[in-house]
C-alpha atoms as a PDB file:
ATOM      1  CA  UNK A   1      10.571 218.496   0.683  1.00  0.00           C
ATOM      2  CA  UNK A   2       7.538 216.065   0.491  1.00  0.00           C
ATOM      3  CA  UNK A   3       8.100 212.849  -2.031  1.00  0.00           C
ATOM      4  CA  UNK A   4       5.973 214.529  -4.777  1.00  0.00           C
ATOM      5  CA  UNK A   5       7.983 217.468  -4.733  1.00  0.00           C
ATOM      6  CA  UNK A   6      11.385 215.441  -4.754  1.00  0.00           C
ATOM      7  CA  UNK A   7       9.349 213.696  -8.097  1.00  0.00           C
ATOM      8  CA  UNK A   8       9.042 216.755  -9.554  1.00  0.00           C
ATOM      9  CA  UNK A   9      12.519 217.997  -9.225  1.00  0.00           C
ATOM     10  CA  UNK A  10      13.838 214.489 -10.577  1.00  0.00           C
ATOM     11  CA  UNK A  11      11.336 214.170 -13.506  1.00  0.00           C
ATOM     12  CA  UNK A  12      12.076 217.779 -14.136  1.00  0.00           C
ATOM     13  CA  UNK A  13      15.757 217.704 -14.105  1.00  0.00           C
ATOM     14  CA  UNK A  14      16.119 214.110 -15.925  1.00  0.00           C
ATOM     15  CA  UNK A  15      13.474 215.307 -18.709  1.00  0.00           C
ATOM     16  CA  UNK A  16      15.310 215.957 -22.518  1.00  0.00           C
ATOM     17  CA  UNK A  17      12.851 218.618 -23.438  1.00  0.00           C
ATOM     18  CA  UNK A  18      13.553 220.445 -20.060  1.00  0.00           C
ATOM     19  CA  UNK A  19      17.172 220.312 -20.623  1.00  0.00           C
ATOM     20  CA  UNK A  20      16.976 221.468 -24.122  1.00  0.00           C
ATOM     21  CA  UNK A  21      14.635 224.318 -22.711  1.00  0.00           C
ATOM     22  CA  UNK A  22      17.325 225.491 -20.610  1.00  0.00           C
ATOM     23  CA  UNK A  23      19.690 225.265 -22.778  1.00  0.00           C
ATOM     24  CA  UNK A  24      17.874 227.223 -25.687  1.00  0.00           C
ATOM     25  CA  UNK A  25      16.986 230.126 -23.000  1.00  0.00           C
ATOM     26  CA  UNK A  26      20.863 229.962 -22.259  1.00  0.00           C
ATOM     27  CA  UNK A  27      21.536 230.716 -25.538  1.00  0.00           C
ATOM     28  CA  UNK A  28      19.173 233.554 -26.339  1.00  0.00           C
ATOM     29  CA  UNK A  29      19.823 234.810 -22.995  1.00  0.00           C
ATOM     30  CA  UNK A  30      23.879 235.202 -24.645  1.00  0.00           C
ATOM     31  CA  UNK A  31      21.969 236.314 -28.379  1.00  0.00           C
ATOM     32  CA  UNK A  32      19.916 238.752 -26.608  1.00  0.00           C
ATOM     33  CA  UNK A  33      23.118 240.362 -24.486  1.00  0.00           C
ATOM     34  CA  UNK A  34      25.484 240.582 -27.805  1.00  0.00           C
ATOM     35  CA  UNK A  35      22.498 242.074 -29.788  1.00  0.00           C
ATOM     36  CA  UNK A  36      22.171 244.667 -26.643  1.00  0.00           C
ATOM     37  CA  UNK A  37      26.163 245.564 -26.912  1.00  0.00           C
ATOM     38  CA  UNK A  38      25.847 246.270 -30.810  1.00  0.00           C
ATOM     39  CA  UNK A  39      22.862 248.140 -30.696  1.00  0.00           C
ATOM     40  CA  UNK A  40      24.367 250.254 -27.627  1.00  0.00           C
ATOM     41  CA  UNK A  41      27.956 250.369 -29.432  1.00  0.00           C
ATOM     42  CA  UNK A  42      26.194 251.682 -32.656  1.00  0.00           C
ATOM     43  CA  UNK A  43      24.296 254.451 -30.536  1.00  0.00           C
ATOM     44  CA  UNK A  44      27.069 255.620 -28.870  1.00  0.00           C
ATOM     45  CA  UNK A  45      28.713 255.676 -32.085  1.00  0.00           C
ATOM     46  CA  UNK A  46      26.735 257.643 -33.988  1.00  0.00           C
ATOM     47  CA  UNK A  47      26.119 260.181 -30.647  1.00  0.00           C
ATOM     48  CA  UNK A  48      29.582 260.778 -30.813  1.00  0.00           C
ATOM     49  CA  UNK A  49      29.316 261.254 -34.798  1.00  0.00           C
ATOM     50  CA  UNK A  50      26.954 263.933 -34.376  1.00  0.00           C
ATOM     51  CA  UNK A  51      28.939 265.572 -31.844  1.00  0.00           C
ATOM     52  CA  UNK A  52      31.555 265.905 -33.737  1.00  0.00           C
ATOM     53  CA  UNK A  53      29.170 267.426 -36.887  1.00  0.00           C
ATOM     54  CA  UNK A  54      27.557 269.633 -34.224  1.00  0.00           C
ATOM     55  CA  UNK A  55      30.771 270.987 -32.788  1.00  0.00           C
ATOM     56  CA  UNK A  56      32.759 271.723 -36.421  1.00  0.00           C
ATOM     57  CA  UNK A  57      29.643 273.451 -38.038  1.00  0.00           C
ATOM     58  CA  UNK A  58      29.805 275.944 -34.536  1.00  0.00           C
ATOM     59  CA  UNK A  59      33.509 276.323 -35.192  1.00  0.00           C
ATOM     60  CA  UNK A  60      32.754 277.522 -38.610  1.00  0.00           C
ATOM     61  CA  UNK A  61      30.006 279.690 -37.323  1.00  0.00           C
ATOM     62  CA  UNK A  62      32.301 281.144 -34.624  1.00  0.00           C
ATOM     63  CA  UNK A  63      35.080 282.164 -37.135  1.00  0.00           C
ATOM     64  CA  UNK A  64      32.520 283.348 -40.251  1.00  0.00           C
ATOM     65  CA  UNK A  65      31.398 285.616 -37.260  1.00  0.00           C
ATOM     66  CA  UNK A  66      34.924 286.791 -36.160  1.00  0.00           C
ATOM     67  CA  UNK A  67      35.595 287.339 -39.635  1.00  0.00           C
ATOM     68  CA  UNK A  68      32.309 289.501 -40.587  1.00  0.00           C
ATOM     69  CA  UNK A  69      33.420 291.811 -37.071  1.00  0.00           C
ATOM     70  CA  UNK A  70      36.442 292.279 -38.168  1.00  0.00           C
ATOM     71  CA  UNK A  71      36.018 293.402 -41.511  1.00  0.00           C
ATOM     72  CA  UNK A  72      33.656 296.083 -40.083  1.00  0.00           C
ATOM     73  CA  UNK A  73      34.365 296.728 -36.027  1.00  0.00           C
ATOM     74  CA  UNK A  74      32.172 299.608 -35.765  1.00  0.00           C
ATOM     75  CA  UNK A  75      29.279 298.898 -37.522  1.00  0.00           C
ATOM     76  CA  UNK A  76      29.577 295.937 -35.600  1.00  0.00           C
ATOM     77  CA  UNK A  77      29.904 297.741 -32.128  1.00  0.00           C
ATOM     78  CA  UNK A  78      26.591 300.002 -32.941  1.00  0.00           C
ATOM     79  CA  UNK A  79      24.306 297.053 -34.187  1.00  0.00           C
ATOM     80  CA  UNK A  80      25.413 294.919 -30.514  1.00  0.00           C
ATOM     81  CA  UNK A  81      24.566 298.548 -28.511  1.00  0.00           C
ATOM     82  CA  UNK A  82      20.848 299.012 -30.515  1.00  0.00           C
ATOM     83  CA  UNK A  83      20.072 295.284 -30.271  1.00  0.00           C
ATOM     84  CA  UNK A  84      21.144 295.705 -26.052  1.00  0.00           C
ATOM     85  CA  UNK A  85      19.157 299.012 -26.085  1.00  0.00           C
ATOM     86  CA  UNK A  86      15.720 297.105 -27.823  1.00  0.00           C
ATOM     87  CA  UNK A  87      16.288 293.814 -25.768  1.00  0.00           C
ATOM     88  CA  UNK A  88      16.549 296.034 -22.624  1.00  0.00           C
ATOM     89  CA  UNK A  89      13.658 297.668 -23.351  1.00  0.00           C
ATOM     90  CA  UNK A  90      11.434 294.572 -24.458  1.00  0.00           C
ATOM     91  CA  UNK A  91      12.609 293.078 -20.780  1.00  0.00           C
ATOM     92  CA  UNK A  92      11.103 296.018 -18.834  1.00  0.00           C
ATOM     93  CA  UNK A  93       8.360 296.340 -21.055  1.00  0.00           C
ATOM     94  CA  UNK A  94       7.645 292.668 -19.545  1.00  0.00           C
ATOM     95  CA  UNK A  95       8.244 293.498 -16.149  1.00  0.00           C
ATOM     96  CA  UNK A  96       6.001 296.062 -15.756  1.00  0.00           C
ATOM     97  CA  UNK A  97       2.853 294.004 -18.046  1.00  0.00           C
END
Protein backbone atom coordinates (compact mmCIF):
# COMPACT_ATOMS: atom_id res chain seq x y z
CA UNK A 1 0.00 0.00 0.00
CA UNK A 2 1.64 3.31 -1.23
CA UNK A 3 1.76 6.30 1.60
CA UNK A 4 -1.26 8.07 -0.03
CA UNK A 5 -3.27 5.13 0.17
CA UNK A 6 -2.23 4.38 3.92
CA UNK A 7 -3.50 8.47 4.20
CA UNK A 8 -6.56 7.64 2.96
CA UNK A 9 -7.36 4.71 5.08
CA UNK A 10 -6.23 6.79 8.29
CA UNK A 11 -8.07 10.06 7.37
CA UNK A 12 -10.93 7.84 6.44
CA UNK A 13 -11.13 5.74 9.46
CA UNK A 14 -10.22 8.68 12.08
CA UNK A 15 -12.92 11.06 10.27
CA UNK A 16 -16.37 11.74 12.71
CA UNK A 17 -18.60 12.09 9.73
CA UNK A 18 -17.26 8.71 8.31
CA UNK A 19 -17.87 7.01 11.50
CA UNK A 20 -21.26 8.40 11.94
CA UNK A 21 -21.86 7.27 8.20
CA UNK A 22 -21.21 3.84 9.13
CA UNK A 23 -22.89 3.82 11.87
CA UNK A 24 -26.23 5.33 10.41
CA UNK A 25 -25.99 2.62 7.41
CA UNK A 26 -25.60 0.06 10.40
CA UNK A 27 -28.64 1.05 11.66
CA UNK A 28 -30.90 1.18 8.64
CA UNK A 29 -29.21 -1.81 7.46
CA UNK A 30 -31.02 -3.47 11.11
CA UNK A 31 -34.44 -0.94 10.25
CA UNK A 32 -34.51 -2.19 6.83
CA UNK A 33 -34.17 -6.18 7.96
CA UNK A 34 -37.01 -5.83 10.87
CA UNK A 35 -39.26 -3.88 8.38
CA UNK A 36 -38.51 -6.99 5.83
CA UNK A 37 -39.59 -9.68 8.73
CA UNK A 38 -42.99 -7.74 9.42
CA UNK A 39 -43.89 -7.19 6.05
CA UNK A 40 -43.03 -11.03 5.25
CA UNK A 41 -44.74 -12.16 8.71
CA UNK A 42 -47.91 -10.12 7.70
CA UNK A 43 -47.94 -11.86 4.13
CA UNK A 44 -47.63 -15.09 5.28
CA UNK A 45 -50.23 -14.27 7.64
CA UNK A 46 -52.80 -13.23 5.71
CA UNK A 47 -51.85 -16.25 2.89
CA UNK A 48 -52.61 -18.52 5.48
CA UNK A 49 -55.93 -16.42 6.34
CA UNK A 50 -57.17 -16.88 3.00
CA UNK A 51 -56.44 -20.42 2.99
CA UNK A 52 -58.29 -21.07 5.58
CA UNK A 53 -61.49 -18.84 3.94
CA UNK A 54 -60.77 -20.70 0.69
CA UNK A 55 -60.78 -24.17 2.18
CA UNK A 56 -64.17 -23.73 4.64
CA UNK A 57 -66.29 -22.05 1.81
CA UNK A 58 -65.24 -25.58 -0.41
CA UNK A 59 -66.25 -27.58 2.63
CA UNK A 60 -69.57 -25.95 2.57
CA UNK A 61 -69.79 -26.37 -1.13
CA UNK A 62 -68.84 -30.07 -0.86
CA UNK A 63 -71.61 -30.87 1.74
CA UNK A 64 -74.56 -28.36 0.11
CA UNK A 65 -73.66 -30.73 -2.87
CA UNK A 66 -73.84 -34.08 -0.94
CA UNK A 67 -76.89 -32.85 0.49
CA UNK A 68 -78.76 -31.70 -2.91
CA UNK A 69 -77.66 -35.68 -4.27
CA UNK A 70 -79.02 -37.10 -1.68
CA UNK A 71 -82.25 -35.65 -1.47
CA UNK A 72 -82.72 -36.68 -5.14
CA UNK A 73 -80.10 -39.74 -6.21
CA UNK A 74 -81.60 -40.33 -9.47
CA UNK A 75 -82.27 -37.25 -10.90
CA UNK A 76 -78.92 -36.74 -9.86
CA UNK A 77 -77.46 -39.94 -11.61
CA UNK A 78 -79.29 -38.91 -15.12
CA UNK A 79 -78.17 -35.14 -15.15
CA UNK A 80 -74.08 -36.57 -14.43
CA UNK A 81 -74.84 -39.36 -17.52
CA UNK A 82 -76.39 -36.36 -20.11
CA UNK A 83 -73.74 -33.83 -19.03
CA UNK A 84 -70.88 -37.06 -19.75
CA UNK A 85 -72.89 -37.86 -22.94
CA UNK A 86 -72.74 -33.77 -24.24
CA UNK A 87 -69.09 -33.29 -22.88
CA UNK A 88 -68.15 -36.52 -24.77
CA UNK A 89 -69.54 -35.41 -27.66
CA UNK A 90 -68.23 -31.67 -27.62
CA UNK A 91 -64.55 -33.51 -27.15
CA UNK A 92 -64.85 -35.48 -30.43
CA UNK A 93 -66.55 -32.84 -32.09
CA UNK A 94 -62.98 -31.09 -31.40
CA UNK A 95 -60.98 -33.83 -32.43
CA UNK A 96 -62.17 -34.27 -35.61
CA UNK A 97 -62.35 -29.95 -36.43
Amino acid sequence: MSVREEAFVRDRTENPDYTNLKRDLDALRKDIAKLSAGVYNDTKSRAGEAIDAVSEKSNKAVHVAEEKIGERPFLSLLMSFVLGLVMAKVLDSRKHS
